[in-house]
N, C-alpha and C. Protein backbone atom coordinates (compact mmCIF):
# COMPACT_ATOMS: atom_id res chain seq x y z
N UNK A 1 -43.11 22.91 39.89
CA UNK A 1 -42.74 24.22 39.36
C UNK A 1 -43.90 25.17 39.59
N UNK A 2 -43.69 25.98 41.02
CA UNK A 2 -45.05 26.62 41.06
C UNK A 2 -45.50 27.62 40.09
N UNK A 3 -44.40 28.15 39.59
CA UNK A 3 -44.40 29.59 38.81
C UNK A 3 -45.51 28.89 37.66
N UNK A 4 -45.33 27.90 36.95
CA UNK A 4 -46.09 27.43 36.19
C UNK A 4 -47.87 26.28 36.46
N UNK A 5 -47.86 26.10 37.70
CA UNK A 5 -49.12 25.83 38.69
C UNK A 5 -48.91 24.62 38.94
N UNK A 6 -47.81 23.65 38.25
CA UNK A 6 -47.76 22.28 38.86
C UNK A 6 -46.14 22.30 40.26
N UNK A 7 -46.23 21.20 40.88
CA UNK A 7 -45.49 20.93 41.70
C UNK A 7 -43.83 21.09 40.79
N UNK A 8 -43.36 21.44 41.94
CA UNK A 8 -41.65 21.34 40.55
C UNK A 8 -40.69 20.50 42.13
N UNK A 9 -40.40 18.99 41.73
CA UNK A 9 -39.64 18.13 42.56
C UNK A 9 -38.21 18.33 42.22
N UNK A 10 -37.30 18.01 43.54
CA UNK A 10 -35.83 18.11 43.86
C UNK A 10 -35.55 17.53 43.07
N UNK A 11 -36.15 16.78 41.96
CA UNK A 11 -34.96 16.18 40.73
C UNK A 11 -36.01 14.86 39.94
N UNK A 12 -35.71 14.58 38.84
CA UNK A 12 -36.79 14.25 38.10
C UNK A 12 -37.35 12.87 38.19
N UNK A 13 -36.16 12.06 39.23
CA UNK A 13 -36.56 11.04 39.72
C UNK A 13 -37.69 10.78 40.75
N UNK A 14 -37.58 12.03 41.30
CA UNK A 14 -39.37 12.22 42.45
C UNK A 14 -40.90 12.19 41.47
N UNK A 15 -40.51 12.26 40.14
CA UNK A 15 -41.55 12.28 39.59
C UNK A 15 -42.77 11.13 39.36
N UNK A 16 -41.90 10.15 40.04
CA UNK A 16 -42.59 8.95 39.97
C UNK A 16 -43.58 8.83 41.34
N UNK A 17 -42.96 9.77 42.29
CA UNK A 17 -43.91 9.52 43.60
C UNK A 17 -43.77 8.60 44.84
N UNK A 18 -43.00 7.42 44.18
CA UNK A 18 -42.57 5.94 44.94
C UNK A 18 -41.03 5.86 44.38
N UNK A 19 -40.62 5.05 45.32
CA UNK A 19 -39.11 4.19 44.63
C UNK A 19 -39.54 3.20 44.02
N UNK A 20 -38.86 2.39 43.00
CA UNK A 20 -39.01 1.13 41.99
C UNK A 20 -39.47 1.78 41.15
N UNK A 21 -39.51 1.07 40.40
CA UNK A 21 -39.65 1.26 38.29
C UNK A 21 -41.49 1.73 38.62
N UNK A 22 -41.92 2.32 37.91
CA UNK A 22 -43.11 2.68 37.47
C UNK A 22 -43.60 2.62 36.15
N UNK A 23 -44.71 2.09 35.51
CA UNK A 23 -44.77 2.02 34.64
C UNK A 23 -44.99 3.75 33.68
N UNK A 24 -44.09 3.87 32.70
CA UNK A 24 -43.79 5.08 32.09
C UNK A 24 -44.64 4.91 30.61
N UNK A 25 -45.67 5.98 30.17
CA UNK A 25 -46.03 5.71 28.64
C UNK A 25 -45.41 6.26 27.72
N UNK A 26 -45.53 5.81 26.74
CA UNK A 26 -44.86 5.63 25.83
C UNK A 26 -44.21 6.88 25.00
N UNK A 27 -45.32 7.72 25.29
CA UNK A 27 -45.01 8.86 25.04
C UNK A 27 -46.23 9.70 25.60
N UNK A 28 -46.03 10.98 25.90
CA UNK A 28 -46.51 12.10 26.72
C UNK A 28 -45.70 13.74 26.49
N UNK A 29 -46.46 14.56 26.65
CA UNK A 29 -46.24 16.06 26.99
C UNK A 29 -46.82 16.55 28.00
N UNK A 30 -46.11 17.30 28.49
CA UNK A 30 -45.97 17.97 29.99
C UNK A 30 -45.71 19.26 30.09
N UNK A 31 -45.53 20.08 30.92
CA UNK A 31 -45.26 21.38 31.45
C UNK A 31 -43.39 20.94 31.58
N UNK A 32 -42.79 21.91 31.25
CA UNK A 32 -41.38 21.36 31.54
C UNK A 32 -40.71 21.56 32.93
N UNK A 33 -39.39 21.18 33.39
CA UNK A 33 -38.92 21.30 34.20
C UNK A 33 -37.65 21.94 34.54
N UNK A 34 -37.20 23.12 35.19
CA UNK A 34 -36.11 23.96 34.97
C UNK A 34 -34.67 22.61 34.97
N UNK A 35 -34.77 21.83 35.42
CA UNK A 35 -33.99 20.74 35.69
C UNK A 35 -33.82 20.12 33.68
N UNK A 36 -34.45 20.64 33.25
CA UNK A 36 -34.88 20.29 31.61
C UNK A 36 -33.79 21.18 30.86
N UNK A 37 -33.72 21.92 31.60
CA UNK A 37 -33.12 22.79 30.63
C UNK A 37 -32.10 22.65 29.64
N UNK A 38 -30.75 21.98 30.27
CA UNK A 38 -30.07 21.25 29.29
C UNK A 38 -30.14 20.14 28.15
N UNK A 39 -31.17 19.38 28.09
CA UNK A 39 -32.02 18.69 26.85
C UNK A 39 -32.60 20.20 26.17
N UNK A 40 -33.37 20.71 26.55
CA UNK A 40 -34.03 21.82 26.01
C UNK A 40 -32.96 22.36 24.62
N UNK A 41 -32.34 23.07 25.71
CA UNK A 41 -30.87 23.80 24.90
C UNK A 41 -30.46 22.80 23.87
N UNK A 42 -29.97 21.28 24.36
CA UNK A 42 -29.42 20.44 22.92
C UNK A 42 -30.62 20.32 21.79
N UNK A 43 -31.93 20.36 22.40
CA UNK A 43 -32.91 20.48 21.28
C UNK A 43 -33.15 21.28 20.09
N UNK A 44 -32.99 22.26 21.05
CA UNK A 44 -32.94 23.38 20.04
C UNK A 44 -31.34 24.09 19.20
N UNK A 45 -30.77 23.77 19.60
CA UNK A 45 -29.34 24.24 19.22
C UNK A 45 -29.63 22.58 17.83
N UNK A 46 -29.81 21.29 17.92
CA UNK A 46 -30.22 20.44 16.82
C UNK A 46 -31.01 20.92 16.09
N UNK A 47 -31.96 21.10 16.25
CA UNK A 47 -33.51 21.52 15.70
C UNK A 47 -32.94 22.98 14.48
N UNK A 48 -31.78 23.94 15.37
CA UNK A 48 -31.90 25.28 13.97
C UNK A 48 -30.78 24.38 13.62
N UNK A 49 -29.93 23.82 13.63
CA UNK A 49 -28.58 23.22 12.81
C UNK A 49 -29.16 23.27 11.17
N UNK A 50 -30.66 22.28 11.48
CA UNK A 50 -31.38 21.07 10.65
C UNK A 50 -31.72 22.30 9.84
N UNK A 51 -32.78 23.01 10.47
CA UNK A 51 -33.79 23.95 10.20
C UNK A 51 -32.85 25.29 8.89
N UNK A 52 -31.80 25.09 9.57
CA UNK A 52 -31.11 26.76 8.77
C UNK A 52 -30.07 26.40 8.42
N UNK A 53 -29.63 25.21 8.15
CA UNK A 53 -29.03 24.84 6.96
C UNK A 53 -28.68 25.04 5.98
N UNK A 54 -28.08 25.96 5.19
CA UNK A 54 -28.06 26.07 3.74
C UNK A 54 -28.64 27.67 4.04
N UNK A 55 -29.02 27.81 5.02
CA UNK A 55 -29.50 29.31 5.47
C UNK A 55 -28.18 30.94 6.15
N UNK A 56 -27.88 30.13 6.90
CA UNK A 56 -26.90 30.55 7.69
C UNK A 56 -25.26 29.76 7.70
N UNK A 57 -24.14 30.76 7.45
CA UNK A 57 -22.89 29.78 7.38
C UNK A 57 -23.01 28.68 8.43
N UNK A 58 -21.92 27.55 7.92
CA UNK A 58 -22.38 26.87 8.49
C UNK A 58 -21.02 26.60 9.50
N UNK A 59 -20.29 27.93 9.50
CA UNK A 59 -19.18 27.85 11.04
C UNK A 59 -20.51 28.78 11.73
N UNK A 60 -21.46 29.66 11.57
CA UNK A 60 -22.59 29.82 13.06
C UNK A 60 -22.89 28.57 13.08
N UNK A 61 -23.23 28.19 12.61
CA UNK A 61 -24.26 27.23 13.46
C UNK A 61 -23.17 25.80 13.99
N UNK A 62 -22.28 25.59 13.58
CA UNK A 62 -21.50 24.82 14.83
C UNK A 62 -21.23 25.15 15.84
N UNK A 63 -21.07 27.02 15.78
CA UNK A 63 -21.01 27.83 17.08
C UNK A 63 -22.15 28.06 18.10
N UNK A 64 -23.08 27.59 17.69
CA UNK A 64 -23.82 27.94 18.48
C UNK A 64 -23.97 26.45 19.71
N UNK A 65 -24.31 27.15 20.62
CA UNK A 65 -23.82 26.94 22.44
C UNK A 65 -25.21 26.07 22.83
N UNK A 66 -24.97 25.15 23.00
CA UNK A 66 -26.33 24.30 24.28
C UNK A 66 -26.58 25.12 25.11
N UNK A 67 -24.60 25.39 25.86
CA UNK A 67 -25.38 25.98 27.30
C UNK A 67 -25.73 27.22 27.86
N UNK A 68 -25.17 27.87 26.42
CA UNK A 68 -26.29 29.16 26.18
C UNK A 68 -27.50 29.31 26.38
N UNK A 69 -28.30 28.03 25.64
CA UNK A 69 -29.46 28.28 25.20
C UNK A 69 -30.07 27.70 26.35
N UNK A 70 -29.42 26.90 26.76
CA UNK A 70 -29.84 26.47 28.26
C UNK A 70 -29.65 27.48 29.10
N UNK A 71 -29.04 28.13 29.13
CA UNK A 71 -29.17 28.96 30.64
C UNK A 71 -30.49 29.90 30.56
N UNK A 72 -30.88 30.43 29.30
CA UNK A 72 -31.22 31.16 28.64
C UNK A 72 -32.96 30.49 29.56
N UNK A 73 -33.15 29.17 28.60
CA UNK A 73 -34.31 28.24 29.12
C UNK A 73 -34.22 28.05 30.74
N UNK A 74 -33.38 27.68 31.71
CA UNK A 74 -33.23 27.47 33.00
C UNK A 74 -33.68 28.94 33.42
N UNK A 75 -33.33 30.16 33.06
CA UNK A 75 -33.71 31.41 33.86
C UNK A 75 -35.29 31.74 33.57
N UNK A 76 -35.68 31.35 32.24
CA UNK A 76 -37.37 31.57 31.90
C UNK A 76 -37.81 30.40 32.53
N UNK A 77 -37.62 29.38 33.25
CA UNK A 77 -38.19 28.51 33.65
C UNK A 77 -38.51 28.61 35.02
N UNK A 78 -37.36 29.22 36.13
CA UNK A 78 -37.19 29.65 37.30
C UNK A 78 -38.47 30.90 37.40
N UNK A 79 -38.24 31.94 36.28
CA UNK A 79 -38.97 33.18 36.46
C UNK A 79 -39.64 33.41 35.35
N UNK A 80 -40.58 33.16 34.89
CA UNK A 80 -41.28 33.16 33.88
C UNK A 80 -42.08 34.80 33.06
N UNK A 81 -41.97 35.26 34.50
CA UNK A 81 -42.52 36.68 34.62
C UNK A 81 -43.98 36.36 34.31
N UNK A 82 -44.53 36.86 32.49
CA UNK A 82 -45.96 36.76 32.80
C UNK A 82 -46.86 35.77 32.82
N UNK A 83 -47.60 35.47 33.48
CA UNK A 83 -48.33 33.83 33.79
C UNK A 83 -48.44 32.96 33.21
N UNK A 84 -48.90 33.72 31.65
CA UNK A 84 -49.41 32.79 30.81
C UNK A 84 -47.75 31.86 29.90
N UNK A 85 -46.84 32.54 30.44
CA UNK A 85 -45.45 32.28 29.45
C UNK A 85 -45.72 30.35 29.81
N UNK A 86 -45.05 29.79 29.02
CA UNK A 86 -45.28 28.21 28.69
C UNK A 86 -44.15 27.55 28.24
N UNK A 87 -43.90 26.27 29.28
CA UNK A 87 -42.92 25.94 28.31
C UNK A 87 -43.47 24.13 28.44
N UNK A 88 -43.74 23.77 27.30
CA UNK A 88 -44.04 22.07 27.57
C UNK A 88 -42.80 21.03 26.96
N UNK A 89 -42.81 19.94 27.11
CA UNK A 89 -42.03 18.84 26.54
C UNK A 89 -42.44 17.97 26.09
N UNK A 90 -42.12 17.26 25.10
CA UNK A 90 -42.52 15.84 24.81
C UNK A 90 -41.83 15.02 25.22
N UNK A 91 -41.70 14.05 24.97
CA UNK A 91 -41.06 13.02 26.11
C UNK A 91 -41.83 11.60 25.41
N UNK A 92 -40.58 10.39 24.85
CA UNK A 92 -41.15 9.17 24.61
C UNK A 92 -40.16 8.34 25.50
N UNK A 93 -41.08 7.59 26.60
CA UNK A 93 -40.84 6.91 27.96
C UNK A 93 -40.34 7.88 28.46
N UNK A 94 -38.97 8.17 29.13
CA UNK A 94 -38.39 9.11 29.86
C UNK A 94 -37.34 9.95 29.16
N UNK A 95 -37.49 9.69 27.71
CA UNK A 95 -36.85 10.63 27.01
C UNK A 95 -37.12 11.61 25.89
N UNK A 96 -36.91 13.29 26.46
CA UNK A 96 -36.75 14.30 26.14
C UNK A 96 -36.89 14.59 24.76
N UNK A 97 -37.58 14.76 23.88
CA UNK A 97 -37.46 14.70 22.71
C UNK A 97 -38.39 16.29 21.99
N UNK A 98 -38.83 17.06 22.53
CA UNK A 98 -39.25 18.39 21.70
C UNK A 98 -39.80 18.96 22.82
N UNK A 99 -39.84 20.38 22.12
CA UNK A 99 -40.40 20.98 23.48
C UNK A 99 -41.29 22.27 22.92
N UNK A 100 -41.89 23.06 22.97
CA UNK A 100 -42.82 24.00 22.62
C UNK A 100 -42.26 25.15 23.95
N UNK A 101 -42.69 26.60 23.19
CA UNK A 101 -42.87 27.51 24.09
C UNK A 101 -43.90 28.65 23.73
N UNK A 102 -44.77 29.07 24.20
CA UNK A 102 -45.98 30.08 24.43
C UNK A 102 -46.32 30.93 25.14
N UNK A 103 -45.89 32.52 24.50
CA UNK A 103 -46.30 33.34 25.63
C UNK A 103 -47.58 34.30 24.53
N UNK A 104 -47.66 34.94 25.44
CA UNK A 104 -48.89 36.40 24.92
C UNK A 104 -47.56 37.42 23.59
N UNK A 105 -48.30 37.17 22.47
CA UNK A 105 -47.80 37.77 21.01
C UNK A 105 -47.52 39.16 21.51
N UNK A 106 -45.82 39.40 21.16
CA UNK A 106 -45.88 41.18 21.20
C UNK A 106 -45.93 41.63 19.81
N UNK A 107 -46.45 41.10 18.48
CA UNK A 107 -46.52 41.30 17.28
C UNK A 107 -47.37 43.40 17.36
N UNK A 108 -46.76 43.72 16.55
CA UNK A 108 -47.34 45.49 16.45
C UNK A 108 -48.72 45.48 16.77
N UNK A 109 -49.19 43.95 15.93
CA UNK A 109 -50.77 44.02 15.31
C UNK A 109 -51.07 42.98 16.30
N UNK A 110 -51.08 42.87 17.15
CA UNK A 110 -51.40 41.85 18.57
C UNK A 110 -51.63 42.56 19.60
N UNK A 111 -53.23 42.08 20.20
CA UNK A 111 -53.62 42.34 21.73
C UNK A 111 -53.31 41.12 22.22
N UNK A 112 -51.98 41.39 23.15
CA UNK A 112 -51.59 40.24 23.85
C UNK A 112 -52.29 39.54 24.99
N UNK A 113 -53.60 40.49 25.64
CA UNK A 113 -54.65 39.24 26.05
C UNK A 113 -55.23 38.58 25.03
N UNK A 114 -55.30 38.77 23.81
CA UNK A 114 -56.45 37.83 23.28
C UNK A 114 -55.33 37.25 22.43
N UNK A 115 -54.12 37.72 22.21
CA UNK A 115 -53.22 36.51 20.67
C UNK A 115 -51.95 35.94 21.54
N UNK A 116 -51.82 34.85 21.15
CA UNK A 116 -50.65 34.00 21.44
C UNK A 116 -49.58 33.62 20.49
N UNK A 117 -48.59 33.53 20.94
CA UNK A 117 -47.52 33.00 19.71
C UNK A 117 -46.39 31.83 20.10
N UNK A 118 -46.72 30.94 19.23
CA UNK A 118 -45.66 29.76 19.24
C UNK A 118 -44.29 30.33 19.16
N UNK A 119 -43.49 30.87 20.54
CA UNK A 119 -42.15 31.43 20.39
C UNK A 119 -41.05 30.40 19.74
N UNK A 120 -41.22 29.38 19.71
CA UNK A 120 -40.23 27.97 19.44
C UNK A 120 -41.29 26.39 19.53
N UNK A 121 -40.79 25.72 18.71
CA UNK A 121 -41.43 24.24 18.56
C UNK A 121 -40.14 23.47 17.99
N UNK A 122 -39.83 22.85 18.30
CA UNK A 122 -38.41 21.62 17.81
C UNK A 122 -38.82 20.96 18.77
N UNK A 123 -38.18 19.57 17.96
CA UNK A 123 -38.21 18.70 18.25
C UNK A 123 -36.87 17.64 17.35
N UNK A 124 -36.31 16.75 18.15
CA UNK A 124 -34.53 16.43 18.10
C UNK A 124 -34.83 15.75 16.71
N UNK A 125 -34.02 16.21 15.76
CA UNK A 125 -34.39 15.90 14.27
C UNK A 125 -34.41 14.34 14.45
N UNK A 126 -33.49 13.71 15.15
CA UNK A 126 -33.51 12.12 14.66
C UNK A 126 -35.27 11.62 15.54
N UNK A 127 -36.08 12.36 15.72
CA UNK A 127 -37.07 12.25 16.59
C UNK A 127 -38.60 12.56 15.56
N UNK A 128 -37.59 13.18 14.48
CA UNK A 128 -39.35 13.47 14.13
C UNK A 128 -40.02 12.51 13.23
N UNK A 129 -41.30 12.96 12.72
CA UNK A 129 -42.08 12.04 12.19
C UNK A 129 -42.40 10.62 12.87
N UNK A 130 -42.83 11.02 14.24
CA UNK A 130 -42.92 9.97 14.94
C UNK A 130 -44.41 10.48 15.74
N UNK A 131 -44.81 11.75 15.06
CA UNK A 131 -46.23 12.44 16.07
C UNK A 131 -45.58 13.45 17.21
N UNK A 132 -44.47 13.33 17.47
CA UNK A 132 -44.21 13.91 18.94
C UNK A 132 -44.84 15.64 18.53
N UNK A 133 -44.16 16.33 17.46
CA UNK A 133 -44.60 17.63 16.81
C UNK A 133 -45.83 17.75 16.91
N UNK A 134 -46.81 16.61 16.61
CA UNK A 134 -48.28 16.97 16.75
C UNK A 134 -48.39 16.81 17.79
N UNK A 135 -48.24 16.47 18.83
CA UNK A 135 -48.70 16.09 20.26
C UNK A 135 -48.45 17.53 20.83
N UNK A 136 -47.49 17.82 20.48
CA UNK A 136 -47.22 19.32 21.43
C UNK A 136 -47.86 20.23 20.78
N UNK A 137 -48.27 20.51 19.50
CA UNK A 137 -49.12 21.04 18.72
C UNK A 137 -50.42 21.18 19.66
N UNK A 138 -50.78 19.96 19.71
CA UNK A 138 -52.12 19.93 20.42
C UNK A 138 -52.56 20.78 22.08
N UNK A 139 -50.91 20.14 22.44
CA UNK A 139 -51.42 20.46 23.69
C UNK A 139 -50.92 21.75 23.92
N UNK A 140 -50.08 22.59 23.18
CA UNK A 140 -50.65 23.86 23.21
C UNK A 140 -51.70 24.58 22.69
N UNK A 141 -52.29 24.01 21.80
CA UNK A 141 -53.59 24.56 21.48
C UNK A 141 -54.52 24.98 22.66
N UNK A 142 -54.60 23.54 23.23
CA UNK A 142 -55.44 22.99 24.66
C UNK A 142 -54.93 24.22 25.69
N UNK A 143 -54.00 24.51 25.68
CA UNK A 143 -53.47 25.42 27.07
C UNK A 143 -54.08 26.83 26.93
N UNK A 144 -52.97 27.08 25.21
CA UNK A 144 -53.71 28.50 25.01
C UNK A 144 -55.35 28.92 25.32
N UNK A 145 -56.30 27.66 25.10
CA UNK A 145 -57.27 27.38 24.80
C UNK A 145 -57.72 28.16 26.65
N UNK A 146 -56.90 27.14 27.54
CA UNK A 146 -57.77 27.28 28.40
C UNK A 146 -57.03 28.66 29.82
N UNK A 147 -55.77 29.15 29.03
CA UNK A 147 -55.75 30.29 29.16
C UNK A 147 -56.43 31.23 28.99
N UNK A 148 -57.29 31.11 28.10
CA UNK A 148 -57.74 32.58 27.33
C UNK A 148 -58.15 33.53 26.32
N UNK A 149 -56.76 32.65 25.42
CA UNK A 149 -56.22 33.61 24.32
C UNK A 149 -57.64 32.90 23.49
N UNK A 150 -57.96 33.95 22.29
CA UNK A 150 -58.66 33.95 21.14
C UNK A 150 -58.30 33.08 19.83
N UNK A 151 -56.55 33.58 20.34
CA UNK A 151 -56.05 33.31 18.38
C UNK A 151 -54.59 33.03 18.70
N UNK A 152 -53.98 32.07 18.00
CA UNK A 152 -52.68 31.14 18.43
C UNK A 152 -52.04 31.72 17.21
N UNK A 153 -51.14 32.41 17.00
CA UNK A 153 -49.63 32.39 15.68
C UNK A 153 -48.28 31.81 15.85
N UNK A 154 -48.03 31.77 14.58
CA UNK A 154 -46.27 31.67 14.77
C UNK A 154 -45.70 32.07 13.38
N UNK A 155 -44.66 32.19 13.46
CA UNK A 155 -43.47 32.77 12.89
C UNK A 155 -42.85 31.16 11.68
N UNK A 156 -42.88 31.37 10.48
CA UNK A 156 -42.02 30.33 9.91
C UNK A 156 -41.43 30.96 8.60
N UNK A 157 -39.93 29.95 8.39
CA UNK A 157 -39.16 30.81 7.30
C UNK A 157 -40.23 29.98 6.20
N UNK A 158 -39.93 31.42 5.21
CA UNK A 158 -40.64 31.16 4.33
C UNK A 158 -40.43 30.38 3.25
N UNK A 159 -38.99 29.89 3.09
CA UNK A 159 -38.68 28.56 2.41
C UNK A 159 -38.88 27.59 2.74
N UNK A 160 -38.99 27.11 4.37
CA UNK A 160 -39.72 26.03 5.01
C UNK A 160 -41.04 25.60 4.61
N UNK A 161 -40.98 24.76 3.53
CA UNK A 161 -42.20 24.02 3.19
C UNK A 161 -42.69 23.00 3.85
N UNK A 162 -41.84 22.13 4.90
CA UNK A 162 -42.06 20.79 5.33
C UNK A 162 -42.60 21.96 6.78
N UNK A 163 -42.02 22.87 7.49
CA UNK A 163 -42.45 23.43 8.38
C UNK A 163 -44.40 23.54 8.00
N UNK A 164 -43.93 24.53 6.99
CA UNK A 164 -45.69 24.86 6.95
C UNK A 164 -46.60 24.10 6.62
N UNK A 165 -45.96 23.13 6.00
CA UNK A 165 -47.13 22.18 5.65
C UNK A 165 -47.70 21.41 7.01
N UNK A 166 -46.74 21.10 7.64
CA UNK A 166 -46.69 20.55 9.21
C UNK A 166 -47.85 21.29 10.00
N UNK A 167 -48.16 22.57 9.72
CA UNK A 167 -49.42 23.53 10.29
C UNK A 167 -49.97 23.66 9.46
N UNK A 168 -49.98 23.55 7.92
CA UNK A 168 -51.19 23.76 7.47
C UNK A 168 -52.22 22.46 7.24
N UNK A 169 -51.46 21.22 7.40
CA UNK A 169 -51.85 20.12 7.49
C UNK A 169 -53.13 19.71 8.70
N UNK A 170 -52.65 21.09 9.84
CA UNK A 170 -53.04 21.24 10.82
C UNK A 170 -54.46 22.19 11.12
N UNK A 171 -54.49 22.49 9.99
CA UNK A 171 -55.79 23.98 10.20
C UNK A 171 -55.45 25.34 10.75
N UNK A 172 -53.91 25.14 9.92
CA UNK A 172 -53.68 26.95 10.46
C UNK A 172 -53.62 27.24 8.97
N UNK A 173 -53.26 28.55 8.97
CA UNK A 173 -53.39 29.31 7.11
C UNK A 173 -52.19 30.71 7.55
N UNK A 174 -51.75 31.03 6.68
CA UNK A 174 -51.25 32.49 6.81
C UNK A 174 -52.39 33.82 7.08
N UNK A 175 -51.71 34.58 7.81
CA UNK A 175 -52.85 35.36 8.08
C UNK A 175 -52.41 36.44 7.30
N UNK A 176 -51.38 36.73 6.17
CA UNK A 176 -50.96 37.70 5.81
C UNK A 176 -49.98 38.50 5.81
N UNK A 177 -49.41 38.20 7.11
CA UNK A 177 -48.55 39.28 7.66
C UNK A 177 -47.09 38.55 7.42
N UNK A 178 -45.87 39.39 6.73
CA UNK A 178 -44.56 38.47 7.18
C UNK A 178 -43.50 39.58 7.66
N UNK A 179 -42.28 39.48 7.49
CA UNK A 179 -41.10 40.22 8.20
C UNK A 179 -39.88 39.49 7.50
N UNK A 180 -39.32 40.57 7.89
CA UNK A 180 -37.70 40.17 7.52
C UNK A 180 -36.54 40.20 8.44
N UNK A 181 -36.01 39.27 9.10
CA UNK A 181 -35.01 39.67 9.76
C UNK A 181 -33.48 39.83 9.57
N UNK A 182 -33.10 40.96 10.40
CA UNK A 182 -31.98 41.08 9.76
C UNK A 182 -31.15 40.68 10.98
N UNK A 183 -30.38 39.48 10.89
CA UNK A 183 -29.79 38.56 11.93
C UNK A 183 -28.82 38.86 12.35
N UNK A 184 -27.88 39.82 12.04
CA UNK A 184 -26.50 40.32 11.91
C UNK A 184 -26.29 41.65 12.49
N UNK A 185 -27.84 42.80 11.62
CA UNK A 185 -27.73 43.97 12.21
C UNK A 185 -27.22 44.73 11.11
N UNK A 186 -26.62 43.98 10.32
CA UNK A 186 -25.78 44.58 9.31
C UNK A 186 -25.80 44.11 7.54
N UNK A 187 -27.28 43.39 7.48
CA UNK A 187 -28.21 43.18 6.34
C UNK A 187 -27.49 41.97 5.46
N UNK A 188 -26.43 41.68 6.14
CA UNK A 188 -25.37 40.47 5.40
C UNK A 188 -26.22 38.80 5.69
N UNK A 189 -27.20 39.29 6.17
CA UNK A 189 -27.81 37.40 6.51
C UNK A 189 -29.47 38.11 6.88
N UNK A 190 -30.31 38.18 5.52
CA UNK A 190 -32.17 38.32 6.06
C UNK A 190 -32.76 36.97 5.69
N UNK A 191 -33.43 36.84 6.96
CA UNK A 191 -34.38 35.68 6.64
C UNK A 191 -36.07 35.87 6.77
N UNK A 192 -36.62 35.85 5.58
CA UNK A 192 -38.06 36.07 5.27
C UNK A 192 -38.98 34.67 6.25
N UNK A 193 -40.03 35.63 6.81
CA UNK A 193 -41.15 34.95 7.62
C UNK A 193 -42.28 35.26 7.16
N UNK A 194 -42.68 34.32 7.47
CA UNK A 194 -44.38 34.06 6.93
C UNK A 194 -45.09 34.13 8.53
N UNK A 195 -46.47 34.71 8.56
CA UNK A 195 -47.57 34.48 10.03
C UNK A 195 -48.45 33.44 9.52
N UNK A 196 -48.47 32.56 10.44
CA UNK A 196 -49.59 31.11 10.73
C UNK A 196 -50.38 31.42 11.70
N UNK A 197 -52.31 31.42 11.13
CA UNK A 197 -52.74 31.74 12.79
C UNK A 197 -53.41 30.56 12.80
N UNK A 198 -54.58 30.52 14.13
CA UNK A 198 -55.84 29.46 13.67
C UNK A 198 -56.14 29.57 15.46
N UNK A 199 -57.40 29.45 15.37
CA UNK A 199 -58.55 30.13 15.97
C UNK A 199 -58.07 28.16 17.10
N UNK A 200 -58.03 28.91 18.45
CA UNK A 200 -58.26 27.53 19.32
C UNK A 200 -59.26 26.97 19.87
N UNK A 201 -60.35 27.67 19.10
CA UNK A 201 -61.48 27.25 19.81
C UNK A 201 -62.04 26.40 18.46
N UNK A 202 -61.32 26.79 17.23
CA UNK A 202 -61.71 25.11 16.42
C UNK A 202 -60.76 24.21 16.08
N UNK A 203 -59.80 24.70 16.36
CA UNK A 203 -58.60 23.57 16.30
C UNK A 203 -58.50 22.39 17.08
């Protein structure tokens, strides 16, 4: 996938390099693959089911589309536009299990050379508490890290306690700042956010 600086192969079986079995570890994160996209999409279409629950009716969220969200992921993957945009995976042996995305923060109060923002992190609910969340944690830290950026955020609802604890467990803190969204347009569904930052050069 040049857009993102590694090789991107005719299909995910070239990834091995040779024909025959290769030995695969156990688990790993990677740069993703537009060929990903449809795991991506079921990830995340699982991941808000779990997440917004009890949040949002719950005929949206049966409505909501894989291959929406996949096409959505397949076109940012093809064309990423600005360099630093990111999309990684986790993966235990050869299966797909969370994925992270990272571009430059358009927050009001953000210089998008120096701040970054965790646009999305899921990972397939029957998957977690297994580390995969911290692994991609990390290795976006590591990226942002060696991108550039100064200062890493993200976005979490503010009833999500198992979310934040998950980063604050981690050495991030609120930096203060939250928002309200209004999901509808028409003030019938707001969901309150909290900002998580933390510095990647001590994380």
């Amino acid at each position: 996938m040049s857009d993102f600086g590694v090789p991107e192969p005719a299909n995910l079986s070239d990834l091995s390099g040779q024909s025959g079995e290769t030995p695969v570890a156990e688990t790993s994160v990677r740069l993703a693959l537009p060929a990903e996209a449809n795991e991506i999409g079921e990830i995340q279409v699982a991941a808000w089911r779990s997440a917004y629950a009890g949040l949002l009716p719950a005929d949206v969220l049966a409505d909501l589309n894989p291959a929406q969200f996949a096409a959505q992921w397949r076109a940012a993957l093809l064309a990423p536009g600005e360099a630093r945009n990111r999309v990684m995976v986790a993966l235990a042996g050869r299966t797909l299990v969370g994925f992270a995305a990272i571009t430059p923060s358009d927050d009001p109060d953000a210089d998008p050379q120096r701040d970054a923002v965790i646009a999305e992190l899921a990972v397939q609910p029957d998957a977690t508490r297994a580390g995969h969340g911290s692994r991609l944690l990390n290795a976006v830290v590591d990226t942002i890290r060696a991108d550039g950026f100064g200062r890493l955020t993200v976005w979490v609802n503010s009833t999500d306690d198992v979310l934040r604890a998950f980063y604050t467990e981690a050495g991030w803190a609120p930096d203060g700042a939250h928002r309200e969204l209004d999901l509808y347009g028409d003030e019938s569904v707001r969901i309150k956010q909290i900002r998580l930052h933390t510095d990647p050069g001590t994380a």
